[in-house]
C-alpha atoms as a PDB file:
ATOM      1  CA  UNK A   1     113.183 101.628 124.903  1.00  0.00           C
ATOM      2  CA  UNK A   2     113.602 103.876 121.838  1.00  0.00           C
ATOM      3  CA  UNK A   3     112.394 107.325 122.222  1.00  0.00           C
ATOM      4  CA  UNK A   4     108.576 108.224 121.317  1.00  0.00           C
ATOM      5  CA  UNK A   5     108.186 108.600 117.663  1.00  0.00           C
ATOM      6  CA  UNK A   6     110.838 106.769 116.139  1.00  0.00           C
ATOM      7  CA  UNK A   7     110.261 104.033 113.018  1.00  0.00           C
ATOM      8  CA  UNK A   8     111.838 100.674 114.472  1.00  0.00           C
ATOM      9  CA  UNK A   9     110.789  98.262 112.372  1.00  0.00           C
ATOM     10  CA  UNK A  10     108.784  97.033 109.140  1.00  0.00           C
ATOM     11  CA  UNK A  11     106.739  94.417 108.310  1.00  0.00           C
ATOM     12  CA  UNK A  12     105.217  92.816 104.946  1.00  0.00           C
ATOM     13  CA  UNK A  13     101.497  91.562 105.383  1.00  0.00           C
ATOM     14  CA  UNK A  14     101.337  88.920 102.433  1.00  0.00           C
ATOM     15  CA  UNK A  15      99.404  85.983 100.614  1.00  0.00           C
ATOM     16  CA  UNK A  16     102.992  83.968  99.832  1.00  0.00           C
ATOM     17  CA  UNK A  17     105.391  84.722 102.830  1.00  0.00           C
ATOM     18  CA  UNK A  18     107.733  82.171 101.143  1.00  0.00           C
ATOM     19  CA  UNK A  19     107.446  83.395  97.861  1.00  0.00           C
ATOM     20  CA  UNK A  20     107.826  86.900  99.198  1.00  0.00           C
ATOM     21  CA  UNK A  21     111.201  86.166 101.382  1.00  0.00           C
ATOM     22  CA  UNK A  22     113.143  84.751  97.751  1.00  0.00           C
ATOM     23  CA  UNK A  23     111.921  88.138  95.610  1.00  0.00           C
ATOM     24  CA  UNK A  24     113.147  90.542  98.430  1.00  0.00           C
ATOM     25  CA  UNK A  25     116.467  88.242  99.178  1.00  0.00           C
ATOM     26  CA  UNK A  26     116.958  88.593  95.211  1.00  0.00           C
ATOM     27  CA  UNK A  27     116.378  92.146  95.292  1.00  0.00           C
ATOM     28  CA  UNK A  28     117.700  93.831  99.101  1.00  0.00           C
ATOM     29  CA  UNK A  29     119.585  91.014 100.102  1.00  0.00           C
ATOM     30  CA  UNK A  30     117.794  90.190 103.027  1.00  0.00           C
ATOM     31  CA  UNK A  31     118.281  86.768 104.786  1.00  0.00           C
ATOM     32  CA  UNK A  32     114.894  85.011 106.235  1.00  0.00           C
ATOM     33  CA  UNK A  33     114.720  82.627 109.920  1.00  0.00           C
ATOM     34  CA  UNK A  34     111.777  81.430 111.655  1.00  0.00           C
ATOM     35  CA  UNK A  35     110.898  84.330 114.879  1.00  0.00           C
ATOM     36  CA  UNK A  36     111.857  82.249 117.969  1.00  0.00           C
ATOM     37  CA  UNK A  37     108.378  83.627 120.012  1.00  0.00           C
ATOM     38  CA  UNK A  38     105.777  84.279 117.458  1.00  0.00           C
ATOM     39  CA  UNK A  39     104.829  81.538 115.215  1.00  0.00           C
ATOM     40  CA  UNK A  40     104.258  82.014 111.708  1.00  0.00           C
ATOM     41  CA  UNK A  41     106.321  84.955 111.314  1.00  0.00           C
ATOM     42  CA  UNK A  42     109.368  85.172 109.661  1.00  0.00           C
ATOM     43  CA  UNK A  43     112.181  87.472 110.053  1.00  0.00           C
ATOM     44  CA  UNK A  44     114.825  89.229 107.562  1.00  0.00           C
ATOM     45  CA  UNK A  45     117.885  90.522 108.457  1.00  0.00           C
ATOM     46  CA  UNK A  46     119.847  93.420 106.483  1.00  0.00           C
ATOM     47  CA  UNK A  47     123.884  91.724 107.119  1.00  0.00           C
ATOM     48  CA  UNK A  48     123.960  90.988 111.089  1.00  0.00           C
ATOM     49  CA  UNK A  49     121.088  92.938 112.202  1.00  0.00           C
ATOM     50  CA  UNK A  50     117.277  92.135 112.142  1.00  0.00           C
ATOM     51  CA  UNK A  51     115.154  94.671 110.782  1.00  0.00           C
ATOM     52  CA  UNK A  52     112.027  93.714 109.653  1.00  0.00           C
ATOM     53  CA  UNK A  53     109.479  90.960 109.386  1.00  0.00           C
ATOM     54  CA  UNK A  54     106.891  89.368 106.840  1.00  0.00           C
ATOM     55  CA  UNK A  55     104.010  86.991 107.896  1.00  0.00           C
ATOM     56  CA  UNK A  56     100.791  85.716 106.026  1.00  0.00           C
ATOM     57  CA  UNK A  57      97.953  88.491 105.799  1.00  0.00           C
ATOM     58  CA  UNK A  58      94.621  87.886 107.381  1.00  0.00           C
ATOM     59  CA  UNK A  59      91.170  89.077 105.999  1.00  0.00           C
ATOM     60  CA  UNK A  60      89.649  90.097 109.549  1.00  0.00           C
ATOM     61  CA  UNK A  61      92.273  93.074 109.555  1.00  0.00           C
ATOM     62  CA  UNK A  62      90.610  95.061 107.267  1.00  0.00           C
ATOM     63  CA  UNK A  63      92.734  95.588 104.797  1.00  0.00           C
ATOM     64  CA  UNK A  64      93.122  95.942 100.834  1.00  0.00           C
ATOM     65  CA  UNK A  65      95.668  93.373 100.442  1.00  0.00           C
ATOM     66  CA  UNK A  66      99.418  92.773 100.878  1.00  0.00           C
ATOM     67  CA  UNK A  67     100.643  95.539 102.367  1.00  0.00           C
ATOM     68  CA  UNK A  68     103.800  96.946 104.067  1.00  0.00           C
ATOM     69  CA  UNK A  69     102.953  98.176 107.714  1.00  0.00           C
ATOM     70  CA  UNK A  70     105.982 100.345 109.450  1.00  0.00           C
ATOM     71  CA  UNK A  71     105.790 100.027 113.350  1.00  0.00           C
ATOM     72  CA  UNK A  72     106.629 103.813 115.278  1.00  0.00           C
ATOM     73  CA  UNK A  73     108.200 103.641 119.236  1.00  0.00           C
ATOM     74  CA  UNK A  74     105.587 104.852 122.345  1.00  0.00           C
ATOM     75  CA  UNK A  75     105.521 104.847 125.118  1.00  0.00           C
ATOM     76  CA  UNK A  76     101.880 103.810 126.485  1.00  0.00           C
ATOM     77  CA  UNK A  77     100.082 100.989 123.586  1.00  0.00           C
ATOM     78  CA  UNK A  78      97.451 101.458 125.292  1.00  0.00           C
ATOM     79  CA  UNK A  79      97.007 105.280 125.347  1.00  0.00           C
ATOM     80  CA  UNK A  80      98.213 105.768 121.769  1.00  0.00           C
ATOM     81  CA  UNK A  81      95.663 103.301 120.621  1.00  0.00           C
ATOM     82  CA  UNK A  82      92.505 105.221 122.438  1.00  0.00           C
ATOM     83  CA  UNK A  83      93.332 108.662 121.257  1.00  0.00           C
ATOM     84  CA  UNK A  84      94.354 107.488 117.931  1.00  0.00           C
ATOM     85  CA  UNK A  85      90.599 106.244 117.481  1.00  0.00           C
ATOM     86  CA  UNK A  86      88.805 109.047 119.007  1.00  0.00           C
ATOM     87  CA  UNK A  87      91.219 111.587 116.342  1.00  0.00           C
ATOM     88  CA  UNK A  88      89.121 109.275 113.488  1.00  0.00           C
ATOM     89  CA  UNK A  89      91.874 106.240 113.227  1.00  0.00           C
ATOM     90  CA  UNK A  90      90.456 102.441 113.028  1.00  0.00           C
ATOM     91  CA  UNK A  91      92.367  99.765 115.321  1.00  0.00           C
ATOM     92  CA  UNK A  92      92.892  96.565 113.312  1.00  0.00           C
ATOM     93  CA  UNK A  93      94.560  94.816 115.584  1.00  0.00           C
ATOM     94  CA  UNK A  94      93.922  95.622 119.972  1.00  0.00           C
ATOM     95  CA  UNK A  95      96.619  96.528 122.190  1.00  0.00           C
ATOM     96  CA  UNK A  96      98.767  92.835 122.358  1.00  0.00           C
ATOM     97  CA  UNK A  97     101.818  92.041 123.957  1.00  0.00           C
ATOM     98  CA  UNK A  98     104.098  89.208 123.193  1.00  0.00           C
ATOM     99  CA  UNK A  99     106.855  88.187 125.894  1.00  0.00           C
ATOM    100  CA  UNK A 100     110.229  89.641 125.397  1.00  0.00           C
ATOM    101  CA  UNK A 101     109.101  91.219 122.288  1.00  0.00           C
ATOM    102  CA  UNK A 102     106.961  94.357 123.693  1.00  0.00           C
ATOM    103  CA  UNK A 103     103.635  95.653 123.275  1.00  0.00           C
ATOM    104  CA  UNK A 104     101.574  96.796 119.974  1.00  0.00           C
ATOM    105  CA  UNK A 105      98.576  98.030 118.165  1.00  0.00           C
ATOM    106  CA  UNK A 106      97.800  98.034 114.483  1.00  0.00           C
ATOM    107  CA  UNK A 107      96.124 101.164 113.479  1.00  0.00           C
ATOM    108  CA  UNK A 108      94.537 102.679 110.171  1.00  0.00           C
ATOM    109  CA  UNK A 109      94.847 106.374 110.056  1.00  0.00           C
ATOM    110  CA  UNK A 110      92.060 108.459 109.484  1.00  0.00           C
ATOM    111  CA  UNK A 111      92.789 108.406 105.257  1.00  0.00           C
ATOM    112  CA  UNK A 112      92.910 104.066 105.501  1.00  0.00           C
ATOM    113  CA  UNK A 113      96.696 103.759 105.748  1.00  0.00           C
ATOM    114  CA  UNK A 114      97.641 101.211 108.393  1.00  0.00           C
ATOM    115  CA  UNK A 115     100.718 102.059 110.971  1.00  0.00           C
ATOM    116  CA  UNK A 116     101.320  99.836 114.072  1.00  0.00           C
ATOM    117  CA  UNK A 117     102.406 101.539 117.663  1.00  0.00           C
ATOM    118  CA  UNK A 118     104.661  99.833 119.449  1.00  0.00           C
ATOM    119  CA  UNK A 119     106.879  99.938 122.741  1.00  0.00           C
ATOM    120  CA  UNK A 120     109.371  97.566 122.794  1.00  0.00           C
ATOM    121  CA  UNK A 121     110.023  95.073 125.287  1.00  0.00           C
ATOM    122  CA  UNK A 122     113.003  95.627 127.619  1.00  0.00           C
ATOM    123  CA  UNK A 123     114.980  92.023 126.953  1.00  0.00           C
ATOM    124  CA  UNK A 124     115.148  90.856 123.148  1.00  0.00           C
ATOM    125  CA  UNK A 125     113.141  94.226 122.061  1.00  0.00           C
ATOM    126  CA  UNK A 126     113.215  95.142 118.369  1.00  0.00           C
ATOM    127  CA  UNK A 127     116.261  97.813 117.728  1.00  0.00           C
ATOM    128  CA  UNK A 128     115.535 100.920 115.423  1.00  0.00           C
ATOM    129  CA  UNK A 129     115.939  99.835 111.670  1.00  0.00           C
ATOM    130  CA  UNK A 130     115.500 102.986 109.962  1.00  0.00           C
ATOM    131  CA  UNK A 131     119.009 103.650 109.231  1.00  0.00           C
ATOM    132  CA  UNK A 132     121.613 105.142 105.851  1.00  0.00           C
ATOM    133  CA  UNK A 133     122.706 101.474 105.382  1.00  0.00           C
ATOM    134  CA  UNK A 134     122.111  98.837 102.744  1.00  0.00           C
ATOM    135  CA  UNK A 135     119.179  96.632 103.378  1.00  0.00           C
ATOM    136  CA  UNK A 136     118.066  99.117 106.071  1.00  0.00           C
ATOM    137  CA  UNK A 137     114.796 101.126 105.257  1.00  0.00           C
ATOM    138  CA  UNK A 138     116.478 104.515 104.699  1.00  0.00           C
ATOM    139  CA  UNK A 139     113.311 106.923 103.793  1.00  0.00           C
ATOM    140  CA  UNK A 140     109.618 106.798 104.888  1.00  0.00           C
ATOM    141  CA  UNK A 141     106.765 108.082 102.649  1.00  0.00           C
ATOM    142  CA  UNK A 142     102.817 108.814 103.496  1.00  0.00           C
ATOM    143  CA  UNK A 143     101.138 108.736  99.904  1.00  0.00           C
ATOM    144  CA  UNK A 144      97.627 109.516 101.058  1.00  0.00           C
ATOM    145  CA  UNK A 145      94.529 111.337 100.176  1.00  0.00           C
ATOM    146  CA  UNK A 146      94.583 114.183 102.157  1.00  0.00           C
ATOM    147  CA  UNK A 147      98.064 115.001 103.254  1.00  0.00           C
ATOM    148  CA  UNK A 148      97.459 118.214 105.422  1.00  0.00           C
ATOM    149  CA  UNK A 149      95.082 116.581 108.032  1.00  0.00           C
ATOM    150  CA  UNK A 150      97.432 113.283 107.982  1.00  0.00           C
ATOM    151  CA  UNK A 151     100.295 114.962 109.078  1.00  0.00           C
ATOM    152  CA  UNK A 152      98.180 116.500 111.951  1.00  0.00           C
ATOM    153  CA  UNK A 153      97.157 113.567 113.214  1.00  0.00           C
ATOM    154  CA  UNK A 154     100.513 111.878 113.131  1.00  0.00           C
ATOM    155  CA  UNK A 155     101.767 115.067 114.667  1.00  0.00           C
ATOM    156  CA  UNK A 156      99.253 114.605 117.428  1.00  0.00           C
ATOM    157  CA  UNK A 157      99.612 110.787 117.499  1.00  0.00           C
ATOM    158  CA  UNK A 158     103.282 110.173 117.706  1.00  0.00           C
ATOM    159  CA  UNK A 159     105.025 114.112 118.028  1.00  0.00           C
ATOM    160  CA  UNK A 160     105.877 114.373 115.074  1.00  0.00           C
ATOM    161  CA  UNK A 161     106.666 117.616 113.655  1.00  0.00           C
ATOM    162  CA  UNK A 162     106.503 119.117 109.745  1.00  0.00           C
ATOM    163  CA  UNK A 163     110.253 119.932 107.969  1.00  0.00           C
ATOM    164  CA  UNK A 164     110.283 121.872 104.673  1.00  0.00           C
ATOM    165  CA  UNK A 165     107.908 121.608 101.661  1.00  0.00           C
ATOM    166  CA  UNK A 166     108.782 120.857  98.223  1.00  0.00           C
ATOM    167  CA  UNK A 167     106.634 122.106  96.111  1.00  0.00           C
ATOM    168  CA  UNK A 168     105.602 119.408  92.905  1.00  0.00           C
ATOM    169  CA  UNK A 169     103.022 120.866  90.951  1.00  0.00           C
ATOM    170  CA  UNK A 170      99.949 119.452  90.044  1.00  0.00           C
ATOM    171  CA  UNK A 171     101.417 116.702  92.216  1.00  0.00           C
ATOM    172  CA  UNK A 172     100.923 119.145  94.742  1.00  0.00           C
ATOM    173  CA  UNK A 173     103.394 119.542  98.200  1.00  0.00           C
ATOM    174  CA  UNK A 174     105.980 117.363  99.357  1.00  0.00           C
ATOM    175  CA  UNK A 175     106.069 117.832 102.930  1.00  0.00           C
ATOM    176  CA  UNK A 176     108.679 116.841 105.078  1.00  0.00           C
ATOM    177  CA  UNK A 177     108.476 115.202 108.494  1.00  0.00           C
ATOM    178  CA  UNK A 178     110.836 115.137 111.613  1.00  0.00           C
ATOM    179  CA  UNK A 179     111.129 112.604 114.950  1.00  0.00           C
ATOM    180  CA  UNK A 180     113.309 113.655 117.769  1.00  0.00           C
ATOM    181  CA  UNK A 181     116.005 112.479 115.566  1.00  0.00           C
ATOM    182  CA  UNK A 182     115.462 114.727 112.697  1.00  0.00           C
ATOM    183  CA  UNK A 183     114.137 114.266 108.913  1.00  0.00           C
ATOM    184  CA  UNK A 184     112.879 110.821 108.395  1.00  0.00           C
ATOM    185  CA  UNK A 185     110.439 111.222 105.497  1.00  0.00           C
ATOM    186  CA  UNK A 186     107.446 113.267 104.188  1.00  0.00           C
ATOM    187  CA  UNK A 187     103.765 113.336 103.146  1.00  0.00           C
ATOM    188  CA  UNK A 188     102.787 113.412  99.620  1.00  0.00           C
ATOM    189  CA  UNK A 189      99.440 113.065  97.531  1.00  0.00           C
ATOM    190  CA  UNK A 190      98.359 109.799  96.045  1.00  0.00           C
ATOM    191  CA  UNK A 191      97.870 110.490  91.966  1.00  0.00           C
ATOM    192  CA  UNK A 192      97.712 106.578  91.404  1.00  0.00           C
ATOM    193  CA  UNK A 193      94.452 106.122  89.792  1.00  0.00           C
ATOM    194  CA  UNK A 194      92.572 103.278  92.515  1.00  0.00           C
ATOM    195  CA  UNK A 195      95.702 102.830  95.043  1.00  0.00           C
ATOM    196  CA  UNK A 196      94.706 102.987  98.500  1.00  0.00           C
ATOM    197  CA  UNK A 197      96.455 105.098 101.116  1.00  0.00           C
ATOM    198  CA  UNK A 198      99.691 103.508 102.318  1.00  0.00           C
ATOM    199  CA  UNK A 199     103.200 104.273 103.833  1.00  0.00           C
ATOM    200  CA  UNK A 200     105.677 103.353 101.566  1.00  0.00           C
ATOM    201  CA  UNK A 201     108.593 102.547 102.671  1.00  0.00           C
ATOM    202  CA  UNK A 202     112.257 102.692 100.656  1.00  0.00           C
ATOM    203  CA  UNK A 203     114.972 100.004 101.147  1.00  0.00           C
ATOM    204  CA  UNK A 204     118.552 100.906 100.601  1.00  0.00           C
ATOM    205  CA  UNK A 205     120.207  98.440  98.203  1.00  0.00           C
ATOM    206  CA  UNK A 206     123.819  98.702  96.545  1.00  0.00           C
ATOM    207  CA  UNK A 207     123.103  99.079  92.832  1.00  0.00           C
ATOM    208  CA  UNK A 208     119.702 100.516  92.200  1.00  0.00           C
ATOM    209  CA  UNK A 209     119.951  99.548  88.551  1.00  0.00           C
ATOM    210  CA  UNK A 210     120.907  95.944  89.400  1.00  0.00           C
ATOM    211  CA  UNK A 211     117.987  96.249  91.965  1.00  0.00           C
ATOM    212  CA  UNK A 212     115.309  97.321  89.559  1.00  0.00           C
ATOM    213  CA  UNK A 213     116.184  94.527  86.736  1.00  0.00           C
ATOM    214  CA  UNK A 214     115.749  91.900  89.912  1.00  0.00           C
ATOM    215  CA  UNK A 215     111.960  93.450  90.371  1.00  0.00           C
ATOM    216  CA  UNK A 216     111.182  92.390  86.855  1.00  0.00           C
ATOM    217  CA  UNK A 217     112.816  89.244  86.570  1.00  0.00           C
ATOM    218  CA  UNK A 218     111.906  88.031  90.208  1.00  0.00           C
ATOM    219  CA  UNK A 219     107.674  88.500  88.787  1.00  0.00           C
ATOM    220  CA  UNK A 220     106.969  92.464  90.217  1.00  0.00           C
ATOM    221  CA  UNK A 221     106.901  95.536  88.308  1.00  0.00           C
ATOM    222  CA  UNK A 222     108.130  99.060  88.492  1.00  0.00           C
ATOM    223  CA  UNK A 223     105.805 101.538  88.911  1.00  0.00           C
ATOM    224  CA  UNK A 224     108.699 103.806  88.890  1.00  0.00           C
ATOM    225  CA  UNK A 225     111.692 103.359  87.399  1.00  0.00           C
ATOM    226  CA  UNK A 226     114.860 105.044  88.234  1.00  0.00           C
ATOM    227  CA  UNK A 227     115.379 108.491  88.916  1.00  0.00           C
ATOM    228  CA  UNK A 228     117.901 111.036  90.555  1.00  0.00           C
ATOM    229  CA  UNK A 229     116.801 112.377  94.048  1.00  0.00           C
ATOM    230  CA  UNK A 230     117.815 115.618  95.923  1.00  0.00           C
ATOM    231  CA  UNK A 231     121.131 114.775  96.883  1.00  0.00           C
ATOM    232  CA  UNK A 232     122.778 112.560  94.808  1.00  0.00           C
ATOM    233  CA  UNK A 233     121.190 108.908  94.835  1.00  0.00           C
ATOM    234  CA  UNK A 234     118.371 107.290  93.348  1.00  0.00           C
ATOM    235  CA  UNK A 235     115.136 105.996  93.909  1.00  0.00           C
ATOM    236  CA  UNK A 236     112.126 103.319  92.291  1.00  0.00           C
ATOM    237  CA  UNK A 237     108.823 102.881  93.346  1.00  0.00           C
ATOM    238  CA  UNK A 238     107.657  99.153  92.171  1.00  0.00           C
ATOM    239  CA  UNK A 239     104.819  96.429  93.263  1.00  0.00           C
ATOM    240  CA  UNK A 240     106.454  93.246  94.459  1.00  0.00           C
ATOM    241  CA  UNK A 241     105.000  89.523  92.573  1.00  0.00           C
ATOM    242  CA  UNK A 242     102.213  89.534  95.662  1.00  0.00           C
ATOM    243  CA  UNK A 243     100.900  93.679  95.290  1.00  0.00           C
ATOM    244  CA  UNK A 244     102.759  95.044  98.191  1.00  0.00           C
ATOM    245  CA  UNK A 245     104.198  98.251  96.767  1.00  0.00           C
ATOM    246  CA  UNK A 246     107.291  99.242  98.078  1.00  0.00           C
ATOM    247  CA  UNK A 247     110.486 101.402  97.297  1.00  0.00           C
ATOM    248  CA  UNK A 248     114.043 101.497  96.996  1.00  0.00           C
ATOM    249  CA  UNK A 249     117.259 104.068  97.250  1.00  0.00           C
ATOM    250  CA  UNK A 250     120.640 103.024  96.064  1.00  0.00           C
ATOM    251  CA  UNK A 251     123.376 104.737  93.824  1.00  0.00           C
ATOM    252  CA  UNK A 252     123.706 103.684  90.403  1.00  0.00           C
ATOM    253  CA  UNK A 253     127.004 102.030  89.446  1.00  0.00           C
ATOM    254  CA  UNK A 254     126.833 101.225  86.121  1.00  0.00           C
END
């Protein structure tokens, strides 16, 4: 069981889960197989280790379209679920458990970004794929409308607790965010004119240059191209072919 709190895995809600699997396998490198319990959904790994998984969106969840959903370790479903919803969050999808696989809830946050809780299951349970490794999701970002009462409720929801502030401007604060484990990612504003509330989530891939072109030719665009992060690395924000938005982190070798 991982401890409370921690990002273990990441999912992509989309219309074209086929579609979907060749852009990101052009882009991360991620491989695709059928999941072995739940049918319909299809699994990617970053080299021998599984780390996410993308299956066809449905309307009845509620939400705005393809989306990428990050799943966060607890250790009562059930519990997280019912105080989550009396704090002002929405459940999508009801406390469910699949055998061997663990127990979970989709949830929408107060703001309308969705976030599943999860605890594992104790044989064949998901393993924690937030990690500083190619293909891994290395950074986790809340772009949302009101940043200061999200970070509350995720710090009542799932113990979270705030890091530093960076201060951007008329972009307003970039507020860090710590697990158990330390620094993990941060809460920001959304200043995209009509986007919704999401977490968006930033792959690591080995050329972020050779990364970006992929975007364009594989049929997404870049929302943001390029740039140098605090230290050393960079980053691009982009939509994949489908409308998921998504990021990546890689150094640039050219």
């Amino acid at each position: 069981m991982s401890a409370r709190g921690h990002w273990i895995w990441y999912e992509l809600l989309t219309s074209d889960v086929e579609s979907a699997l060749n852009f990101y396998g052009a882009v991360i490198g991620w491989r695709g197989r059928e999941h072995e319990v739940v049918p319909g959904y299809r699994m990617f790994a970053a080299g021998d280790a599984d780390i996410g998984g993308m299956m066809a969106s449905e309307p009845q969840l509620g939400l705005s379209g393809p989306v990428w959903i990050g799943y966060v370790s607890v250790e009562d479903v059930d519990a997280t679920a019912a105080a989550a919803q009396r704090d002002g969050a929405t459940i999508c999808v009801p406390p469910t458990s699949y055998p061997g696989v663990g127990r979970f809830s989709m949830l929408q946050d107060p703001q309308g970004a969705p976030v599943y809780a999860m605890r594992p299951g104790m044989e064949g349970g998901v393993s924690r794929s937030f990690a500083a490794e190619v293909g891994h999701c290395q950074w986790n970002e809340l772009v949302t409308s009101d940043p200061s009462a999200a970070a509350e409720f995720y710090m009542r929801t799932f113990g979270w607790e705030k890091g530093d502030v960076m201060p951007m401007g008329p972009a307003g604060d970039y507020q860090f965010m710590h697990d158990a484990g330390g620094r993990f990612g941060a809460i920001m504003k959304r200043t995209r004119e009509g986007a919704h509330p999401i977490w968006r989530f930033y792959f690591g891939v080995a050329d972020i240059d050779r990364a970006a072109d992929s975007i364009v030719a594989g049929g997404g665009r870049l929302v943001q191209a390029p740039v140098e992060i605090p230290g050393g690395g960079f980053s691009a924000v982009a939509i994949d072919p489908q409308g998921a938005e998504f990021g990546i982190a890689g150094p640039r070798v050219r």
